[in-house]
N, C-alpha and C. Protein backbone atom coordinates (compact mmCIF):
# COMPACT_ATOMS: atom_id res chain seq x y z
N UNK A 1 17.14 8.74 -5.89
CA UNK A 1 17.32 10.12 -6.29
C UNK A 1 17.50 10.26 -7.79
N UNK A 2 17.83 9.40 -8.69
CA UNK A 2 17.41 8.96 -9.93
C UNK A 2 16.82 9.02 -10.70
N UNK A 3 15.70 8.81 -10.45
CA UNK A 3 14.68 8.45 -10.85
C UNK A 3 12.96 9.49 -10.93
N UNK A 4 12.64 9.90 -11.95
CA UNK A 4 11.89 10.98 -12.54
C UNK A 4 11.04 11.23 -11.23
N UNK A 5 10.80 12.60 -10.88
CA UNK A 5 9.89 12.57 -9.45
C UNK A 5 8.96 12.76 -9.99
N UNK A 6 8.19 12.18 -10.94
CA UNK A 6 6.97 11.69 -10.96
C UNK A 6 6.86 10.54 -11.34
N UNK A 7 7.62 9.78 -10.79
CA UNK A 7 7.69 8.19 -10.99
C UNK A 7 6.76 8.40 -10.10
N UNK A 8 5.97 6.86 -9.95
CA UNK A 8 4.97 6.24 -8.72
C UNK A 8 5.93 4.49 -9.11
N UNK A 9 6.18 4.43 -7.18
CA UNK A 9 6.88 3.10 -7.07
C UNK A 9 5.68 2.34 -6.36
N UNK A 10 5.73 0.87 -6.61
CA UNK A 10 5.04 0.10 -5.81
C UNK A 10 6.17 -0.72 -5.13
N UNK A 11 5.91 -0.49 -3.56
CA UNK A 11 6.71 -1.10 -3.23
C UNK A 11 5.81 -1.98 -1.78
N UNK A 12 6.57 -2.42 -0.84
CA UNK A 12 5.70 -3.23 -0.05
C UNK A 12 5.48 -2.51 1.34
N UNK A 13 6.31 -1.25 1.35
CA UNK A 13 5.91 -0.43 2.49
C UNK A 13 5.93 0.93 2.05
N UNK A 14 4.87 1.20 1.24
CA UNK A 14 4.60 2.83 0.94
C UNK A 14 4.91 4.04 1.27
N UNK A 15 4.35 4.20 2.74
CA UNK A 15 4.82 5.87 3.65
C UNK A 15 6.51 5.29 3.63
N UNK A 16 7.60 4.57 3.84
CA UNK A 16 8.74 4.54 4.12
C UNK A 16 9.12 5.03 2.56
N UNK A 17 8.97 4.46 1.77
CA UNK A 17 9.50 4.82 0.29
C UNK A 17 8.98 6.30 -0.28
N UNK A 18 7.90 6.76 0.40
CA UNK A 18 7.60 7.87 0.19
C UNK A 18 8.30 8.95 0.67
N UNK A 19 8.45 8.47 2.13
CA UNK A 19 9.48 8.93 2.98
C UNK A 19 10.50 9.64 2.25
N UNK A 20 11.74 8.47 2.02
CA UNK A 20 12.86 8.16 1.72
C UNK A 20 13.02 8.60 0.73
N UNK A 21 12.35 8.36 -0.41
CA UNK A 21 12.02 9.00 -2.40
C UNK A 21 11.64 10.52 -2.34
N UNK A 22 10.76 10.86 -1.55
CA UNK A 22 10.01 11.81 -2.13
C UNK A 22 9.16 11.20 -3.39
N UNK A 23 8.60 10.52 -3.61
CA UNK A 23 7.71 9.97 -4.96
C UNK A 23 6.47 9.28 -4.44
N UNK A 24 5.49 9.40 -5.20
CA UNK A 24 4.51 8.60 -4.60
C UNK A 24 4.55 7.19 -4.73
N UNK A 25 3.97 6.38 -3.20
CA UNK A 25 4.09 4.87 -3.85
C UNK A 25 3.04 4.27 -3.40
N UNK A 26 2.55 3.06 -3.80
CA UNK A 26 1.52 2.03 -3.43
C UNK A 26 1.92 0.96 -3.14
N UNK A 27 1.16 0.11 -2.10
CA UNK A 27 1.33 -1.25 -1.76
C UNK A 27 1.00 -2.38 -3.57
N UNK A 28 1.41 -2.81 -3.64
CA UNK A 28 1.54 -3.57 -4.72
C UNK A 28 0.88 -4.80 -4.07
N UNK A 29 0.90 -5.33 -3.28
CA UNK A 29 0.07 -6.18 -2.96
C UNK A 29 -1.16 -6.55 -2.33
N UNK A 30 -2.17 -5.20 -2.16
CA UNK A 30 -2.71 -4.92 -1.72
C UNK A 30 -3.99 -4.58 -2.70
N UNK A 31 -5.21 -5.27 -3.14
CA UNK A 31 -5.69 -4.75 -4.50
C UNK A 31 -7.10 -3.75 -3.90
N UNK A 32 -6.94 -2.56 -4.85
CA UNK A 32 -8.09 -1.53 -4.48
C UNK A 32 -9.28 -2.17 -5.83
N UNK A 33 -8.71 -3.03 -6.26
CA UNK A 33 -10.18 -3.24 -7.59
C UNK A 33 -10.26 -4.88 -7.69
N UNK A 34 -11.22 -5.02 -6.65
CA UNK A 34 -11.12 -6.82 -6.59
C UNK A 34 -11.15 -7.71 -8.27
N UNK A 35 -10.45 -9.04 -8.00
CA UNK A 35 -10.22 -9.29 -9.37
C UNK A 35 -9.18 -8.89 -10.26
N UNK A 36 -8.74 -7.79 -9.33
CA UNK A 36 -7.48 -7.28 -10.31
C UNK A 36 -6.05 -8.06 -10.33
N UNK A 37 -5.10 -7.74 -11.12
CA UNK A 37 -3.82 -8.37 -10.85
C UNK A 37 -2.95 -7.68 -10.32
N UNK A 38 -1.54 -8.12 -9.93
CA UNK A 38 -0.57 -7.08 -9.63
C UNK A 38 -0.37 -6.28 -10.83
N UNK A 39 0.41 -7.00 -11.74
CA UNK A 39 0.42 -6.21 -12.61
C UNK A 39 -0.81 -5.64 -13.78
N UNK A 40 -2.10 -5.66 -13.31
CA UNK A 40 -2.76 -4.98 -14.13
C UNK A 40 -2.96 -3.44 -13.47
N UNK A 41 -2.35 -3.59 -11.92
CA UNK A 41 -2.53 -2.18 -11.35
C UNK A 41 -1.04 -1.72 -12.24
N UNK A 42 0.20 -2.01 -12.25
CA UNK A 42 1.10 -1.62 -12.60
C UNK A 42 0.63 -1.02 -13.59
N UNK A 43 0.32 -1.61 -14.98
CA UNK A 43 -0.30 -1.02 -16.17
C UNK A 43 -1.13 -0.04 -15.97
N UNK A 44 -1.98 -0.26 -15.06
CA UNK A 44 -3.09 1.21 -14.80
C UNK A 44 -2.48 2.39 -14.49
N UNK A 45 -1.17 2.25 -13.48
CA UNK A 45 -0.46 2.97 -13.36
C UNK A 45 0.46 3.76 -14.25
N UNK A 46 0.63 2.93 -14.63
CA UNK A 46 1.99 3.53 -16.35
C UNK A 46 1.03 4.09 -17.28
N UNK A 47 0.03 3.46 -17.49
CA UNK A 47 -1.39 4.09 -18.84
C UNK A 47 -1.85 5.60 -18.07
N UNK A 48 -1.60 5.40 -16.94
CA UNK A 48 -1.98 7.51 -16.46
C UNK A 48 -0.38 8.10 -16.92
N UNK A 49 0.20 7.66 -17.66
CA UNK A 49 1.67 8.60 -17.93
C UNK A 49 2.38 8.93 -17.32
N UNK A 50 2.61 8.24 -16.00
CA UNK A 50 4.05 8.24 -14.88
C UNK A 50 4.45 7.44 -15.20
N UNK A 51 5.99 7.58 -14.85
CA UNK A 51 7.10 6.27 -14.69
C UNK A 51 6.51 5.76 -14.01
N UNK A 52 6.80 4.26 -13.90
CA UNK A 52 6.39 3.50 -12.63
C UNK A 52 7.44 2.91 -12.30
N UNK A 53 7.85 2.78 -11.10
CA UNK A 53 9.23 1.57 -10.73
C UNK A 53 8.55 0.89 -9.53
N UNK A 54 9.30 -0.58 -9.84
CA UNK A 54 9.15 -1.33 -8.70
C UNK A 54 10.30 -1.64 -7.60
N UNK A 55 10.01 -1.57 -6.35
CA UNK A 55 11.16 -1.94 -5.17
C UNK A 55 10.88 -3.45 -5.36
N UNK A 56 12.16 -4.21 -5.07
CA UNK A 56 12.53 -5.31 -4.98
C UNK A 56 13.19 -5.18 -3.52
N UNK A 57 12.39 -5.56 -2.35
CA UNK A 57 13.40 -5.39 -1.49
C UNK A 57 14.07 -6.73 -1.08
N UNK A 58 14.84 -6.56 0.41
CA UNK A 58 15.94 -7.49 0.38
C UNK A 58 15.36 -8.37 1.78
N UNK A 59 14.26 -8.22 2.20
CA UNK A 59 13.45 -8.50 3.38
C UNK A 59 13.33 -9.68 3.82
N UNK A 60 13.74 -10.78 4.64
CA UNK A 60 14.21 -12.21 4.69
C UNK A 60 12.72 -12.99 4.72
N UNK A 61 12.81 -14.14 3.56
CA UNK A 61 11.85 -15.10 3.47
C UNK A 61 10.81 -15.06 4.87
N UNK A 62 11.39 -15.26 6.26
CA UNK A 62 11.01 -15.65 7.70
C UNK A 62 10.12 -14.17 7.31
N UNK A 63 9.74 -13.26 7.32
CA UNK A 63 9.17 -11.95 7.48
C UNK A 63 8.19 -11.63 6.58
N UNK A 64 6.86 -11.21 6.88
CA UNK A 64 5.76 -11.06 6.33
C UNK A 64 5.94 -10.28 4.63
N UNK A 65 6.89 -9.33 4.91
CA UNK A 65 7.44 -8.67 3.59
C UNK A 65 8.45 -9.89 3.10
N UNK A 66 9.20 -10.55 3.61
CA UNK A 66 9.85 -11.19 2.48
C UNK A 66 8.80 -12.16 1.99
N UNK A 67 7.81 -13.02 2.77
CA UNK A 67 7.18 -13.95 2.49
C UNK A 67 6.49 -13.29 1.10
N UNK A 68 5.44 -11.77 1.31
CA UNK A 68 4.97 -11.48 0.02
C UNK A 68 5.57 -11.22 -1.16
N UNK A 69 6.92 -10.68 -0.99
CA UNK A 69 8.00 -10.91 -2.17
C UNK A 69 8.13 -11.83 -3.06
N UNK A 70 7.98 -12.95 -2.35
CA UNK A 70 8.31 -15.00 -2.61
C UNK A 70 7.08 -14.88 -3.33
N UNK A 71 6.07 -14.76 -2.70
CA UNK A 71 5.00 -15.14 -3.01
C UNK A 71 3.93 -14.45 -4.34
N UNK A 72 4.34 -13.31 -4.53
CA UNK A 72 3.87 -12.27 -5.14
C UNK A 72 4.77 -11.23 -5.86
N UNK A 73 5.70 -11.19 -5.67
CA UNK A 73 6.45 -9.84 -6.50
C UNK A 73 7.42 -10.89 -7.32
N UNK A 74 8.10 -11.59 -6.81
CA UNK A 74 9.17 -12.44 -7.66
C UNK A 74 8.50 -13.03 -8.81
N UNK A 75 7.22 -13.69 -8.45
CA UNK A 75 6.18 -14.59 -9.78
C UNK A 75 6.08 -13.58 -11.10
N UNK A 76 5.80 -12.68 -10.66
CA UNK A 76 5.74 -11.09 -11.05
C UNK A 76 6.63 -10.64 -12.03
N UNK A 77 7.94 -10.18 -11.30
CA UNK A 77 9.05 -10.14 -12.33
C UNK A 77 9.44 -11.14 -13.16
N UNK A 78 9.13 -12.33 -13.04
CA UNK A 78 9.88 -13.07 -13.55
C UNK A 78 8.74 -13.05 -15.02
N UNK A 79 7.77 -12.97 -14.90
CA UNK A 79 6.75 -13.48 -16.22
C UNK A 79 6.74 -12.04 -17.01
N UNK A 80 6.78 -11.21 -16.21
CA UNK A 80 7.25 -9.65 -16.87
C UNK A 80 8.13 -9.27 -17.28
N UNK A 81 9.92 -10.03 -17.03
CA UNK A 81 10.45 -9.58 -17.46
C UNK A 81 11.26 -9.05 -18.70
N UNK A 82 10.82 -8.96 -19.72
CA UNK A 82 10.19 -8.36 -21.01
C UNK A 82 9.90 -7.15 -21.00
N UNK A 83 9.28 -6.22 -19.94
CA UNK A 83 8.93 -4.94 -19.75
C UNK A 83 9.59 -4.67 -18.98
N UNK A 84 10.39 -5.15 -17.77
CA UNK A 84 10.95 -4.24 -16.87
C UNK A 84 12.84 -4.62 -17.31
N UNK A 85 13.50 -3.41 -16.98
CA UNK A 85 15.00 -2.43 -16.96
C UNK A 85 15.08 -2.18 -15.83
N UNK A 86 16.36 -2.69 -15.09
CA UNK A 86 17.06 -2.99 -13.65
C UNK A 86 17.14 -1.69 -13.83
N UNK A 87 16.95 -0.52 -12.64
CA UNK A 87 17.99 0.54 -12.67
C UNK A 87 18.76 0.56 -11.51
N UNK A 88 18.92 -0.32 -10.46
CA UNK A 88 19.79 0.23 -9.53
C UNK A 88 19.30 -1.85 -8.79
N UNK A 89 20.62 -1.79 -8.18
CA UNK A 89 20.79 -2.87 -7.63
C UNK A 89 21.79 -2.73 -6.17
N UNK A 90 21.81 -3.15 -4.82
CA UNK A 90 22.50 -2.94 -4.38
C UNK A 90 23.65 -4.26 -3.60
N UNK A 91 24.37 -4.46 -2.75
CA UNK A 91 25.24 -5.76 -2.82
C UNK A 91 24.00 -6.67 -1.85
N UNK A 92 24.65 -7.57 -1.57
CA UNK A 92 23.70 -8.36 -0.76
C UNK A 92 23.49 -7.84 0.95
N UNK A 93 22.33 -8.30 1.55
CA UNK A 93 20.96 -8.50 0.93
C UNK A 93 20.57 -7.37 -0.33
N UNK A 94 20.48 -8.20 -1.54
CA UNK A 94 20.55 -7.26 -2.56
C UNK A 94 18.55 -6.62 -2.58
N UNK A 95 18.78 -5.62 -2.84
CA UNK A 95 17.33 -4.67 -3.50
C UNK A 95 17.72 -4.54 -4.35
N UNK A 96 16.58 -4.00 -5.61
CA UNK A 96 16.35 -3.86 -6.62
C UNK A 96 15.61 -3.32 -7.15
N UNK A 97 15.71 -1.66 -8.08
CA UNK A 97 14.92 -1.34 -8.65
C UNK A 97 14.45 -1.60 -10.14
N UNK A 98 13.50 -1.49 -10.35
CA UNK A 98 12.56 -2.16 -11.57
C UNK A 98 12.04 -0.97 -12.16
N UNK A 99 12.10 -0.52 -13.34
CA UNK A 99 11.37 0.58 -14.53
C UNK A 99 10.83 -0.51 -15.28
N UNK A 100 9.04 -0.22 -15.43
CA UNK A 100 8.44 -0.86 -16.58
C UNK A 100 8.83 0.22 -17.87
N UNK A 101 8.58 -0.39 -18.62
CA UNK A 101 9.11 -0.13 -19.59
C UNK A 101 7.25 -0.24 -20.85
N UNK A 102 7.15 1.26 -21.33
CA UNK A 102 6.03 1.36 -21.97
C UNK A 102 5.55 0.31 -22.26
N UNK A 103 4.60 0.12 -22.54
CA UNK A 103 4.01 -1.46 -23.42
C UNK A 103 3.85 -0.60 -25.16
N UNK A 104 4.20 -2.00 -25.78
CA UNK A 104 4.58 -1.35 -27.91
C UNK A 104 3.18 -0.96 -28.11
N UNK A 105 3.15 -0.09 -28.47
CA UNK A 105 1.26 0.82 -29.16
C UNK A 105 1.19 -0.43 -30.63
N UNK A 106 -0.34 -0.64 -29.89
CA UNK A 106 -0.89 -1.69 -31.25
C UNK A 106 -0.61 -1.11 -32.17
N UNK A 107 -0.45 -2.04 -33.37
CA UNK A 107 -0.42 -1.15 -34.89
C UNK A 107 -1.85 -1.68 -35.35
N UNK A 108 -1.19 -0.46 -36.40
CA UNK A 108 -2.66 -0.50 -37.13
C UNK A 108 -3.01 -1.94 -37.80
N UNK A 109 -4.12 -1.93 -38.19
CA UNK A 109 -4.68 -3.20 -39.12
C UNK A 109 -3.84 -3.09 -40.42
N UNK A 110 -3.32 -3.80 -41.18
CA UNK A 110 -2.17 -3.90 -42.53
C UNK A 110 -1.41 -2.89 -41.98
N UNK A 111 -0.85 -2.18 -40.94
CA UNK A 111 0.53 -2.28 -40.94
C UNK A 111 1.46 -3.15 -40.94
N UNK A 112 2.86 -2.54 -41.34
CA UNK A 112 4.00 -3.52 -41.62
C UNK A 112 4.65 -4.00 -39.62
């Protein structure tokens, strides 16, 4: 409830977070542009000028959602984290929300 309602979250079960948010969300692991990355959809996402946040959920290793977590969202945050700001965390099984955080606008050629 936080969080700008025109955020778009990627999370690993869409209609529930859509549900639950009111915000639009996408499967994050799921690619609509073969070749693509997770996070190059993230970026595609943030470059149309919505917030974007990511769910971190709390979904146990044994379970198809925790397995893609392990496998795909954790690799994820961890090499990203540089761009993403925790905003909400909850106790254990802990979730976690994720704000990317703009990417720095190239500078110019001989700027300082």
């Amino acid at each position: 409830d936080h969080a700008d309602l025109q955020a778009v979250v990627a999370a690993r079960d869409p209609p529930l977070v859509t549900l639950l948010s009111a915000r639009r969300s996408w499967r994050y692991d799921l690619s609509d542009v073969p070749g693509t990355s997770v996070w190059d959809r993230v970026e595609r996402m943030a470059d149309n000028g919505r917030p974007v946040l990511i769910l971190e959920d709390a979904f146990p290793v044994s379970s198809s959602f925790g397995s893609c977590r392990v496998g795909v969202l954790e690799p994820l945050l961890a090499a990203q984290a540089g761009r993403l700001e925790l905003l909400y965390a909850t106790a254990a099984p802990t979730t976690r929300v994720w704000r990317v955080r703009a990417a720095a606008a190239p500078r110019a050629e001989g700027a300082p």
